[in-house]
Protein backbone atom coordinates (compact mmCIF):
# COMPACT_ATOMS: atom_id res chain seq x y z
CA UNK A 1 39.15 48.93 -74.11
CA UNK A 2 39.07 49.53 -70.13
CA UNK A 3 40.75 53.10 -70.71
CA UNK A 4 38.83 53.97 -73.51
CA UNK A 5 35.34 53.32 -71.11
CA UNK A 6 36.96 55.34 -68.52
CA UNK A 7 38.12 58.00 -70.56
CA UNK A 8 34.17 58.20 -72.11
CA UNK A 9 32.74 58.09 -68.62
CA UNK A 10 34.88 61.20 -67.42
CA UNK A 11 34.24 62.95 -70.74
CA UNK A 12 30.27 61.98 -70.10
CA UNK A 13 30.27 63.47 -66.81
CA UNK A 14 32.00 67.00 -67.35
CA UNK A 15 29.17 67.18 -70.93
CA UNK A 16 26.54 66.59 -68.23
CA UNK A 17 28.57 69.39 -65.97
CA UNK A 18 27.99 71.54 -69.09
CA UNK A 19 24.30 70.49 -69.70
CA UNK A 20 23.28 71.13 -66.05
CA UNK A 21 24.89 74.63 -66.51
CA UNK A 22 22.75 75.53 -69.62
CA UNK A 23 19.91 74.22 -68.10
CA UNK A 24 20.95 76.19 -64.76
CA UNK A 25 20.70 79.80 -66.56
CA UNK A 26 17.55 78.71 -68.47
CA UNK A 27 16.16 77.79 -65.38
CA UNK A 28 17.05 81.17 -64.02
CA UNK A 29 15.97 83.40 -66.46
CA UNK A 30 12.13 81.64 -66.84
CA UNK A 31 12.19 82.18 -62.97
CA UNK A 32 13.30 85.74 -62.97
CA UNK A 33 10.92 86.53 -65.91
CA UNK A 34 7.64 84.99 -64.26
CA UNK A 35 5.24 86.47 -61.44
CA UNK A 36 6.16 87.21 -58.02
CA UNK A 37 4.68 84.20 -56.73
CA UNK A 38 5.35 80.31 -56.24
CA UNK A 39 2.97 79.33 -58.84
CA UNK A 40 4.04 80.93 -61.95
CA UNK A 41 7.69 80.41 -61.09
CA UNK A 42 6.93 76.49 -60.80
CA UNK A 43 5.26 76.75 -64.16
CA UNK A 44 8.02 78.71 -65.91
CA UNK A 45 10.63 76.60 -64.47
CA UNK A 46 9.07 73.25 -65.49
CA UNK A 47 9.85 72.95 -69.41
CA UNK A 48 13.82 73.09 -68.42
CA UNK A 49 13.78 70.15 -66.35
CA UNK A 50 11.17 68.41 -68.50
CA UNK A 51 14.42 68.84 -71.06
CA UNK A 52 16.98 67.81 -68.56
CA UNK A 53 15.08 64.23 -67.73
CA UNK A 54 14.37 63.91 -71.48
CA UNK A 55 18.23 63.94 -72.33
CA UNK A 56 19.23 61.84 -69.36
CA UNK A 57 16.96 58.77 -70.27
CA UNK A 58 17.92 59.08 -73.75
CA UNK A 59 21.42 59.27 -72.91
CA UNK A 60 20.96 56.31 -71.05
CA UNK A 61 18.70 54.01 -71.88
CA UNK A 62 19.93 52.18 -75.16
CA UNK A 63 17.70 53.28 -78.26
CA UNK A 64 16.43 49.97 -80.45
CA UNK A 65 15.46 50.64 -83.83
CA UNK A 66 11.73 50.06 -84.13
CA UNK A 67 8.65 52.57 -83.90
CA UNK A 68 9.30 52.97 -80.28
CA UNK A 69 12.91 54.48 -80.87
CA UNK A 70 11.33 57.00 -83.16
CA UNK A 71 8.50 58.27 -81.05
CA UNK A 72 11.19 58.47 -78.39
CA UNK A 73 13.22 60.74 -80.10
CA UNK A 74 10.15 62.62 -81.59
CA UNK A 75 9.03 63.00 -78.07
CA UNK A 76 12.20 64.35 -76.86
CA UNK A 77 12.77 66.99 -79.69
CA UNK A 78 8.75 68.08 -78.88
CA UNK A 79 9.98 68.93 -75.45
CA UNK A 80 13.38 70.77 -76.23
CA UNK A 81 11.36 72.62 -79.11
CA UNK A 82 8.73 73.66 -76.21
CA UNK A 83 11.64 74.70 -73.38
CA UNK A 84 13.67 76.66 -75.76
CA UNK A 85 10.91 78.39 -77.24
CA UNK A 86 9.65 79.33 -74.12
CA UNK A 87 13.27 79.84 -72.33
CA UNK A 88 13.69 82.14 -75.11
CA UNK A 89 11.47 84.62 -74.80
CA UNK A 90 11.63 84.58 -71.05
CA UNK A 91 15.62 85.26 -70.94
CA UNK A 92 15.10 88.14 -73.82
CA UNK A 93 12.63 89.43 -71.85
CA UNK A 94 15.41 89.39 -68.51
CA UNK A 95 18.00 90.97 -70.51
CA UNK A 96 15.89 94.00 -71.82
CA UNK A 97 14.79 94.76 -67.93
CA UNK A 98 18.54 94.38 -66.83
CA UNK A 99 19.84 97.13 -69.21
CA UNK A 100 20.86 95.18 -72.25
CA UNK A 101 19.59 97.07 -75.69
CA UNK A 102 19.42 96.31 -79.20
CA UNK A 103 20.18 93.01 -80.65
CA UNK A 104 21.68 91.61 -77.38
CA UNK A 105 18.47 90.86 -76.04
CA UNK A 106 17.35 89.00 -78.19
CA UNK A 107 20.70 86.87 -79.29
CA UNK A 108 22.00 86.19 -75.42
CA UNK A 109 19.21 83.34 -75.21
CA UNK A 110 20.77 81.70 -78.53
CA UNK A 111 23.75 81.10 -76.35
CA UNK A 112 22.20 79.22 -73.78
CA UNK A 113 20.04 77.09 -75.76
CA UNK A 114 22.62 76.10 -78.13
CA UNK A 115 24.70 75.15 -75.20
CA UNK A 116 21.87 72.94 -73.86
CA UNK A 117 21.31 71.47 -77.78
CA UNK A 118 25.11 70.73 -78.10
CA UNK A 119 25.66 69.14 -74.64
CA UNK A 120 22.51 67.02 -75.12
CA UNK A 121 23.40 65.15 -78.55
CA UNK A 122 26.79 64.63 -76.86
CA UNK A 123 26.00 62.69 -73.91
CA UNK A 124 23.24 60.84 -76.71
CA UNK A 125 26.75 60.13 -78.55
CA UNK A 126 28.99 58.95 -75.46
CA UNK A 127 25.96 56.60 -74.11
CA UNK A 128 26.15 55.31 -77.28
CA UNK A 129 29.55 54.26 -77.52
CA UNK A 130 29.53 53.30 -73.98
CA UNK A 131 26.68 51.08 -74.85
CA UNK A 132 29.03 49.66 -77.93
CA UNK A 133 32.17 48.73 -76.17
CA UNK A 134 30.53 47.37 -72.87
CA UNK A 135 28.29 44.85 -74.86
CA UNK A 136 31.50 42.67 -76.50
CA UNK A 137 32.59 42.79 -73.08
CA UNK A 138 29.51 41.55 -71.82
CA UNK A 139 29.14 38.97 -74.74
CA UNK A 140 32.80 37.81 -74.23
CA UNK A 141 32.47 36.99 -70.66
CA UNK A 142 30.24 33.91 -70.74
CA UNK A 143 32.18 32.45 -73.74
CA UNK A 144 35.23 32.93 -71.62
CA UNK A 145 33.72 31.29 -68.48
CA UNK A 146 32.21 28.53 -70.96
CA UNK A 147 35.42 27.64 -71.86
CA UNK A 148 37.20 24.86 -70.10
CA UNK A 149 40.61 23.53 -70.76
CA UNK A 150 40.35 19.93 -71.17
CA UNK A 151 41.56 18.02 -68.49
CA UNK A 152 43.94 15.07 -69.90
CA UNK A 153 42.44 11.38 -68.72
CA UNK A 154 44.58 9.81 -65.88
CA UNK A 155 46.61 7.18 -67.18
CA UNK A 156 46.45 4.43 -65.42
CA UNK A 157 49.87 2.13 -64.60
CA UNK A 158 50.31 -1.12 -63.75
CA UNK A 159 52.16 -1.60 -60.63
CA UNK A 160 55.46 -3.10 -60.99
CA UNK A 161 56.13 -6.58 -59.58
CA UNK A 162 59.37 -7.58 -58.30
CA UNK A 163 60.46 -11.16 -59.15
CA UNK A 164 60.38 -13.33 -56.34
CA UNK A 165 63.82 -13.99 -55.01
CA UNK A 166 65.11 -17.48 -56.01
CA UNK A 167 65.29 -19.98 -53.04
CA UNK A 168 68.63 -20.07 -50.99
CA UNK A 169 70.41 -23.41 -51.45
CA UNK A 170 70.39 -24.99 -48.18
CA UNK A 171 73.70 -24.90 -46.56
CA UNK A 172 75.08 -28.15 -45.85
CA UNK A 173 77.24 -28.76 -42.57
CA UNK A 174 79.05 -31.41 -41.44
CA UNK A 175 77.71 -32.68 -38.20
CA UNK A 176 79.87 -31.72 -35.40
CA UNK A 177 82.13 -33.64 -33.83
CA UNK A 178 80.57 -35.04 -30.49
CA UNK A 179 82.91 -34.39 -27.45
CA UNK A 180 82.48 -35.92 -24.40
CA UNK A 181 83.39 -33.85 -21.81
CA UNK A 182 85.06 -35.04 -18.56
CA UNK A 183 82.71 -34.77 -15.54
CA UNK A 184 83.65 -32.01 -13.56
CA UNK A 185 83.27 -34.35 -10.60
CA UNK A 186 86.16 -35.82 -11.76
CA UNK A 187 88.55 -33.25 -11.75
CA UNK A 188 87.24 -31.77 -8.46
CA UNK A 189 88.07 -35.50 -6.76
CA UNK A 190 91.48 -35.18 -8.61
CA UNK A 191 92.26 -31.61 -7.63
CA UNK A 192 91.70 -32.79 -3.98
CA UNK A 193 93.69 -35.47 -4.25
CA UNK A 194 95.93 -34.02 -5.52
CA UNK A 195 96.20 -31.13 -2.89
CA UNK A 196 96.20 -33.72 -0.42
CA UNK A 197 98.05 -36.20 -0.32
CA UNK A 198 97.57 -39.24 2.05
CA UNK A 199 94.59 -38.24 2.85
CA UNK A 200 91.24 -40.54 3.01
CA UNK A 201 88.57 -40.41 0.90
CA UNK A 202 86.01 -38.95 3.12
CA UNK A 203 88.40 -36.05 3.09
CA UNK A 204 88.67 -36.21 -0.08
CA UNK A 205 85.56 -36.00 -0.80
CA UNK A 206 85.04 -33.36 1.33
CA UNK A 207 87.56 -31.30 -0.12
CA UNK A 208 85.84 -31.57 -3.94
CA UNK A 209 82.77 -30.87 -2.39
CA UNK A 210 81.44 -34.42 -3.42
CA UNK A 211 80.15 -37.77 -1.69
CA UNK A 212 82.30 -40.29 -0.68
CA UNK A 213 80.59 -42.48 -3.37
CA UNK A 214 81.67 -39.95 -6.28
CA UNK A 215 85.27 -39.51 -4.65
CA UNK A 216 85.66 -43.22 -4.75
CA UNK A 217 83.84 -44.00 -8.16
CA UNK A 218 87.06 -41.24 -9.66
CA UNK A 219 89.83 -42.37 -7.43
CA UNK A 220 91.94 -45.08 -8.80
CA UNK A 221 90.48 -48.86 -7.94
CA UNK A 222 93.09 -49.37 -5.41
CA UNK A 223 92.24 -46.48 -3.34
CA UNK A 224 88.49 -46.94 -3.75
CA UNK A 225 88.78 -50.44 -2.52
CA UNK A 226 90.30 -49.16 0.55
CA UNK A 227 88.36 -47.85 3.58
CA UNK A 228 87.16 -44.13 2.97
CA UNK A 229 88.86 -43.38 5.86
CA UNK A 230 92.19 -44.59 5.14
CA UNK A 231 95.03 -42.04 3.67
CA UNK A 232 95.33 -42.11 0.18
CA UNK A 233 98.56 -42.53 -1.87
CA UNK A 234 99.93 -39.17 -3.78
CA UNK A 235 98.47 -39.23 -7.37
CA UNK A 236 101.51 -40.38 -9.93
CA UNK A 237 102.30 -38.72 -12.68
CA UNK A 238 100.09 -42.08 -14.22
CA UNK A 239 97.15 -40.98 -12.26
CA UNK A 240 97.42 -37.42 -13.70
CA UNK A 241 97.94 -38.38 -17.02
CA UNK A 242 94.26 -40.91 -16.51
């Protein structure tokens, strides 16, 4: 349907190329037959381009059937019956003073105004079917824009809930095994005594980096009943092994 518009509106506009043409040399000959002066050429001229803006609002302005649309058209064939009438006799009349003779004179202005009659009933006809293809187009349009794809409804989901994870069984342990340890005091006093042998318990104590109290309170009950200052025995393999 697009081509076929475009295809009319080029075809409208080389009719109205041959319209204006007619119109042209009907124009020139009412001119060239009238009085040298402005007056009587403006009069001459006038009932061609009454013509030419009778065709071109019937051409397009779209016709309605109706009393209106009949005096329109009555009007318009009026005013091309007036301006070829006239147009005739005013290009006959041009011909004869520019050397044509005989019958020529008076059939050269048939030419013109049957090229201004044919020209005008077709750009009548192409409005017309321009009118007829661009009005579906027109009426399809706002059905078209009316027309809304339904939209689907958001369906709605329930979240999914993850079971709880069951409760760990407590782990049962065995208590642990209490250990006492041996004072470290203990082993420094025996270290020292052990490193030096007859020596007192002041010494001693001085060597383990304790008091003479703590030295004594580790040393075997012989030695600790002894005076701190006096040597102490070598630890036996007994003392050791305690």
């Amino acid at each position: 349907m697009t081509q076929d518009i475009k295809r009319l509106r080029r075809i409208g506009w080389g009719v109205r190329g041959v319209f204006a043409l007619g119109i042209a040399a009907s124009l020139a000959g009412n001119v060239l037959h009238a009085a040298d002066n402005p007056v009587s050429k403006a009069i001459s001229a006038w009932s061609p381009l009454a013509l030419l803006l009778a065709v071109e609002l019937i051409s397009r302005i779209p016709a309605r059937r109706g009393p209106m649309s009949v005096a329109r058209l009555g009007a318009t064939a009026v005013i091309a019956g007036i301006a070829a009438w006239v147009s005739y006799w005013h290009m006959a009349g041009v011909a004869a003073r520019y050397g044509e003779t005989g019958a020529s004179p008076y059939l050269l202005p048939f030419s013109v105004d049957g090229l201004i009659v044919v020209a005008s009933i077709s750009l009548v006809e192409i409005g017309g079917r321009l009118r007829a293809l661009n009005e579906p187009a027109a009426d399809a349009a706002p059905a078209t824009e009316a027309t809304v794809p339904a939209v689907p409804e958001p369906v709605t989901v329930a979240p999914l809930v993850e079971p709880e994870p069951a409760p760990a069984a407590p782990v049962t342990r065995a208590p642990a095994k209490r250990v006492t340890p041996r004072p470290a005091s203990a082993e420094k006093v025996a270290r020292a005594a052990a490193k030096l042998p007859g020596a007192s318990v002041a010494e001693i104590a001085k060597k383990a980096g304790v008091s003479v109290s703590t030295a004594r309170r580790h040393l075997p009950a012989r030695v600790a009943d002894a005076s701190p200052f006096a040597p102490v025995p070598a630890e036996t393999p007994d003392l050791i092994a305690a």
